[in-house]
Protein backbone atom coordinates (compact mmCIF):
# COMPACT_ATOMS: atom_id res chain seq x y z
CA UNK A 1 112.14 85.75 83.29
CA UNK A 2 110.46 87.05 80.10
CA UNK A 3 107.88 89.02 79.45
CA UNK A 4 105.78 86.11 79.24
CA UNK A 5 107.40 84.31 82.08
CA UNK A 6 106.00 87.56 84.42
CA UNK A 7 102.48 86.99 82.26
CA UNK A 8 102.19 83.17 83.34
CA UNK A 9 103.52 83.94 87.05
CA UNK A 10 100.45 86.91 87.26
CA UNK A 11 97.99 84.11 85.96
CA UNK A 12 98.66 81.82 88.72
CA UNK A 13 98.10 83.82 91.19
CA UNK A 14 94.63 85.13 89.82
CA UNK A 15 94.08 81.23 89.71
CA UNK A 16 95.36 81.28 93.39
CA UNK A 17 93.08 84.19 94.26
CA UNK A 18 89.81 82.52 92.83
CA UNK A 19 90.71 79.76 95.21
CA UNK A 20 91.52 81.47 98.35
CA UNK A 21 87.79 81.29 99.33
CA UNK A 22 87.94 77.25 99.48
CA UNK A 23 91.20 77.56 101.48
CA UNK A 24 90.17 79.58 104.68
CA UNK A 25 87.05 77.26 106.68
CA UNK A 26 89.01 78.92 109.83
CA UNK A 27 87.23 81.64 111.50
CA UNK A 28 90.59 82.90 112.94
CA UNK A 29 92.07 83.83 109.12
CA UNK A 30 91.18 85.35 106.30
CA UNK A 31 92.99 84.47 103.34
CA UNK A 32 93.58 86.59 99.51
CA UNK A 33 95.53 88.14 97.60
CA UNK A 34 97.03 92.04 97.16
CA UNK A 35 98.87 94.09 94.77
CA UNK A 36 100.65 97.28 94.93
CA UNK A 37 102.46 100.13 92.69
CA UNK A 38 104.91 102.53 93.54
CA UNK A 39 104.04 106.25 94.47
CA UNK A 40 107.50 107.33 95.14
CA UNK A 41 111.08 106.90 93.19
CA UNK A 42 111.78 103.32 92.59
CA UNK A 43 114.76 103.29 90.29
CA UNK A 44 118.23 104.65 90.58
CA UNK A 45 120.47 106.26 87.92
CA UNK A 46 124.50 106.52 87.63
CA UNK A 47 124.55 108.34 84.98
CA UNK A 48 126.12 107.46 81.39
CA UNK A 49 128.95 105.17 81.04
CA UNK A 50 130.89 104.64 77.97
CA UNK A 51 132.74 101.69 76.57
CA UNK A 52 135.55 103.40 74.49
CA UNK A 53 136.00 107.43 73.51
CA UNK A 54 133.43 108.07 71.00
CA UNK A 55 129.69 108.40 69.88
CA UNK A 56 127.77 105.70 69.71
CA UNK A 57 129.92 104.14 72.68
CA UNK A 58 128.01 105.45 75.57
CA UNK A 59 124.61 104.04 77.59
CA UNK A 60 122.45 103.79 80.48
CA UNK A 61 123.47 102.66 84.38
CA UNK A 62 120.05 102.26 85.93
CA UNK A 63 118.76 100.23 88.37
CA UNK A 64 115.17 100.06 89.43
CA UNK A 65 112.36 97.32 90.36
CA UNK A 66 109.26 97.23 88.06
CA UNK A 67 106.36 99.17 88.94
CA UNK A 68 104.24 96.75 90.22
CA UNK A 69 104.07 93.70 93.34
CA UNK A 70 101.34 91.10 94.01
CA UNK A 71 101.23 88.12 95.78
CA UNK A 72 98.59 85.83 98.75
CA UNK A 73 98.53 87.05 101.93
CA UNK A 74 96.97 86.10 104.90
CA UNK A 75 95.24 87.58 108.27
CA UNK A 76 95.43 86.09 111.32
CA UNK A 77 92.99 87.89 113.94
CA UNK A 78 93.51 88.43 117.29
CA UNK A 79 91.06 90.07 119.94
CA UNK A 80 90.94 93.55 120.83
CA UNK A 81 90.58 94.15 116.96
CA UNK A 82 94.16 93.35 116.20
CA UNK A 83 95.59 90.96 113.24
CA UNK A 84 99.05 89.49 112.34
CA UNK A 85 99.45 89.99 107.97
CA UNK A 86 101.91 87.64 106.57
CA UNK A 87 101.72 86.67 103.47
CA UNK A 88 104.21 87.36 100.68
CA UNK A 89 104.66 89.94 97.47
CA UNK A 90 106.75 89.33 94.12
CA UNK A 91 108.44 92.16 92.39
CA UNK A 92 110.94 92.28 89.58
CA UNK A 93 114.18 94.29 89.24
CA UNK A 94 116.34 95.20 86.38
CA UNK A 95 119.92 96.76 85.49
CA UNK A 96 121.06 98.31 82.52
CA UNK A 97 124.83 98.76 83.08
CA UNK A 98 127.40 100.45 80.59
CA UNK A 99 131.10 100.54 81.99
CA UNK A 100 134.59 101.22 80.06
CA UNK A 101 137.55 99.54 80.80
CA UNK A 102 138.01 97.83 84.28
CA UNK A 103 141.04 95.92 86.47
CA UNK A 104 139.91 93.54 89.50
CA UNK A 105 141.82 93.35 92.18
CA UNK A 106 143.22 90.17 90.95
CA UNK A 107 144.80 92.07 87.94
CA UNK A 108 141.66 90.81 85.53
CA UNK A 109 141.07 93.65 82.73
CA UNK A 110 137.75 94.30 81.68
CA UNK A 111 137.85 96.25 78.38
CA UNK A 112 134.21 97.40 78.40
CA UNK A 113 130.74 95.80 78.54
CA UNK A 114 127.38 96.88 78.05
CA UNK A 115 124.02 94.64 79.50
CA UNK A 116 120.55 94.83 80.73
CA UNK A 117 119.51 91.80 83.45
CA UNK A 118 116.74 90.56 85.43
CA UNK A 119 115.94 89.57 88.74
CA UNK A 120 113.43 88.13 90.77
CA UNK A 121 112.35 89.62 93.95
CA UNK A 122 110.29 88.12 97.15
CA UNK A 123 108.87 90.24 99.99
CA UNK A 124 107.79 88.89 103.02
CA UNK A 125 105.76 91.33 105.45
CA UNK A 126 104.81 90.64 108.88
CA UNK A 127 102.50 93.19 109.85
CA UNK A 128 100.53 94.28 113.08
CA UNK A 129 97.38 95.38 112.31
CA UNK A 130 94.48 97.15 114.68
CA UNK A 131 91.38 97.91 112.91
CA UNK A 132 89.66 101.32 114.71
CA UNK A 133 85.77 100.10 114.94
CA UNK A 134 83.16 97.88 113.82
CA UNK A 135 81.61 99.02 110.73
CA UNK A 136 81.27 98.15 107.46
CA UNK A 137 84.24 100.58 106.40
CA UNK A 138 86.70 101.30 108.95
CA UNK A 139 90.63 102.74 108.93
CA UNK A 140 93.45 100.72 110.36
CA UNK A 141 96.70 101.09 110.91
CA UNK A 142 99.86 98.87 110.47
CA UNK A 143 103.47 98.01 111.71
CA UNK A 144 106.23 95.81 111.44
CA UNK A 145 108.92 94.99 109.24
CA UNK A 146 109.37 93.30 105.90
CA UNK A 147 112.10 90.75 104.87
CA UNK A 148 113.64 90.81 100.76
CA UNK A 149 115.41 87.86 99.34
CA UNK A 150 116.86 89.15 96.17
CA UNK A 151 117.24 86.43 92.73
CA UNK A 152 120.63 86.36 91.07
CA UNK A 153 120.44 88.90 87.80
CA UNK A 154 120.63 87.53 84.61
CA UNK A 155 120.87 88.86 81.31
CA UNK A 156 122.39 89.74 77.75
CA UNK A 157 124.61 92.15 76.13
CA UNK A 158 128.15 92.66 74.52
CA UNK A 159 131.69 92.57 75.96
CA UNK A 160 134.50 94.28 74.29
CA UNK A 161 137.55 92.54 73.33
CA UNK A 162 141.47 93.29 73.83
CA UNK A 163 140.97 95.11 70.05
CA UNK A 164 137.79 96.60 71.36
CA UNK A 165 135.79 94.42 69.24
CA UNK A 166 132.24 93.61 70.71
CA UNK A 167 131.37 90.22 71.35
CA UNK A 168 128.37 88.76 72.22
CA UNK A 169 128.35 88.12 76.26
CA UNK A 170 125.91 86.75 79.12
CA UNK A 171 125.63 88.47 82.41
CA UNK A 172 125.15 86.51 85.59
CA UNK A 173 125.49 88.80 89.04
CA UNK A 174 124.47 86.96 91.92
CA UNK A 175 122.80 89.23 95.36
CA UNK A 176 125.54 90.21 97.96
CA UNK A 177 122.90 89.93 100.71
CA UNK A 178 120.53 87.00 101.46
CA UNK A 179 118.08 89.15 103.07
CA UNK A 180 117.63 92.84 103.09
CA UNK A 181 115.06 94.17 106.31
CA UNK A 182 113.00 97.06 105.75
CA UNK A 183 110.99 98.90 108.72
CA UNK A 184 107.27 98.89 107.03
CA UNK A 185 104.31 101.02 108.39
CA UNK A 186 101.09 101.41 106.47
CA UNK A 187 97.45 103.21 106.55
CA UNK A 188 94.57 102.50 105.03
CA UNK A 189 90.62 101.57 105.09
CA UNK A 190 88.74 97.95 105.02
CA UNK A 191 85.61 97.57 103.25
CA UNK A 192 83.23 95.04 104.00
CA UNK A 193 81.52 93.19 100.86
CA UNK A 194 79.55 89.98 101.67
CA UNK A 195 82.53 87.65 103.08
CA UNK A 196 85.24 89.95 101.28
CA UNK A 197 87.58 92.52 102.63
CA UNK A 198 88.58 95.27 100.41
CA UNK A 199 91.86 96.53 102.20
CA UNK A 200 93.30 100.11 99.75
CA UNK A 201 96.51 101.90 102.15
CA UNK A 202 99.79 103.58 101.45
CA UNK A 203 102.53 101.12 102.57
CA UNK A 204 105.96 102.76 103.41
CA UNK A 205 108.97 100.76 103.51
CA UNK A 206 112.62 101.95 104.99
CA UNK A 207 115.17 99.78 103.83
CA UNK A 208 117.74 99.65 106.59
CA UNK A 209 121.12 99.55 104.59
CA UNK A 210 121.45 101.94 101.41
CA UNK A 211 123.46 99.54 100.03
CA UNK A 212 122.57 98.38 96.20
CA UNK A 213 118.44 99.48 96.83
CA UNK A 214 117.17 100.87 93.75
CA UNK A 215 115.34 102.89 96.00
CA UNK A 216 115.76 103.05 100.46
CA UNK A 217 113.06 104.66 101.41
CA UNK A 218 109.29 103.39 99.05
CA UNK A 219 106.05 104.69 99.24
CA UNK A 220 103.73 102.05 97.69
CA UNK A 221 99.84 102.23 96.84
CA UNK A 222 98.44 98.73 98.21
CA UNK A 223 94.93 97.09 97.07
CA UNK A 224 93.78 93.43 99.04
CA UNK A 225 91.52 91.29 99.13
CA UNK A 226 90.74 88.78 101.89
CA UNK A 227 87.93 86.04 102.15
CA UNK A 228 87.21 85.19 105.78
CA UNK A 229 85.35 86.62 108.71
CA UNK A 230 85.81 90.29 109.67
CA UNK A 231 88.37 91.38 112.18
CA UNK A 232 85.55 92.72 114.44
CA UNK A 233 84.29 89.67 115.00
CA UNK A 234 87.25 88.67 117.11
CA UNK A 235 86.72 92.03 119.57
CA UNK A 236 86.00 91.78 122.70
């Protein structure tokens, strides 16, 4: 996805989000849309690699996920002043890998390449909210756990030959993992405006394996907004 792909994507979900309103009659959800950056590390560096001896030869191994998420989400209250969030979040990741020469296991040699790819990202949280009190602003607090499914990575960039001549090369990698879990807690406060919920908290996500996470443990600043009846009405 291009630049402009991730520009047309963002305007359908504003189009989504203007919506929502028309799409929640229920007075047992609230409906909307949220948003979040990270406030902690979200990229990962190896270091330099090089193709062949020399200068000019050498570049970047990073992998990190772009610094923002968005997506519709959705409350389902519950008495007592509790709520279910689902809903779901789309982020973007990209590699930029430089690597010398290379044998597979299957006695394939891999002179050198050098690419940057793309992928596409999909978080799914299931949250369980309580929301301490009745007033127009009020904190809550939330727990649960968050499911990943990870886009193959696709890309451009150069592969060196048996002379160790570049040559133009496309990079396909697909995810080792279907799902990655991550143990998700969050904080934050819920302002009442009219028929709209404005929800800002710090979201913290633990990824439970380490392995290929541009980051394991995230710290991310969230901002929703939901259309629908207020939690408190569902107290008892």
């Amino acid at each position: 996805m291009s630049f402009s792909g991730d520009y047309r994507y963002l305007v359908r979900v504003g189009f989504l989000a203007a919506l929502l309103p028309y799409l929640a009659p229920a007075q047992w959800v609230s409906v909307g849309v949220t948003g979040g950056v990270p406030i902690s590390p979200h990229a990962q560096n190896s270091g330099q690699g090089c193709l062949v001896p020399g200068p000019g030869t050498c570049g970047p191994n990073d992998y990190l996920v772009k610094p923002y998420a968005i997506g519709p989400t959705a409350d389902i209250h519950l008495p007592w002043r509790f709520s279910v969030e689902v809903g779901f979040l789309y982020e973007r990741f990209h590699k930029d890998v430089t690597q010398g020469l290379t044998v597979s296991r299957g006695g394939y040699a891999n002179f050198g390449e050098q690419y940057s790819a793309s992928a596409d990202g999909w978080l799914f949280p299931f949250l369980l909210k309580y929301t301490f009190g009745r007033r127009r602003i009020v904190p809550f607090a939330e727990a649960g756990a968050t499911l990943r499914h990870q886009g193959p990575f696709d890309g451009q960039g150069i592969q060196l030959d048996y002379y160790e001549q570049p040559q133009p090369a496309s990079a396909h990698i697909e995810s080792p993992k279907d799902l990655d879990v991550a143990i998700t807690a969050g904080a934050g406060l819920r302002w009442r405006i009219w028929a709209v919920d404005i929800s800002p908290e710090i979201r913290f996500r633990h990824w439970t394996s380490p392995f290929d996470q541009p980051a394991q443990n995230e710290a991310m600043l969230m901002l929703g907004f939901t259309f629908g009846p207020a939690p408190s009405r569902k107290t008892r």
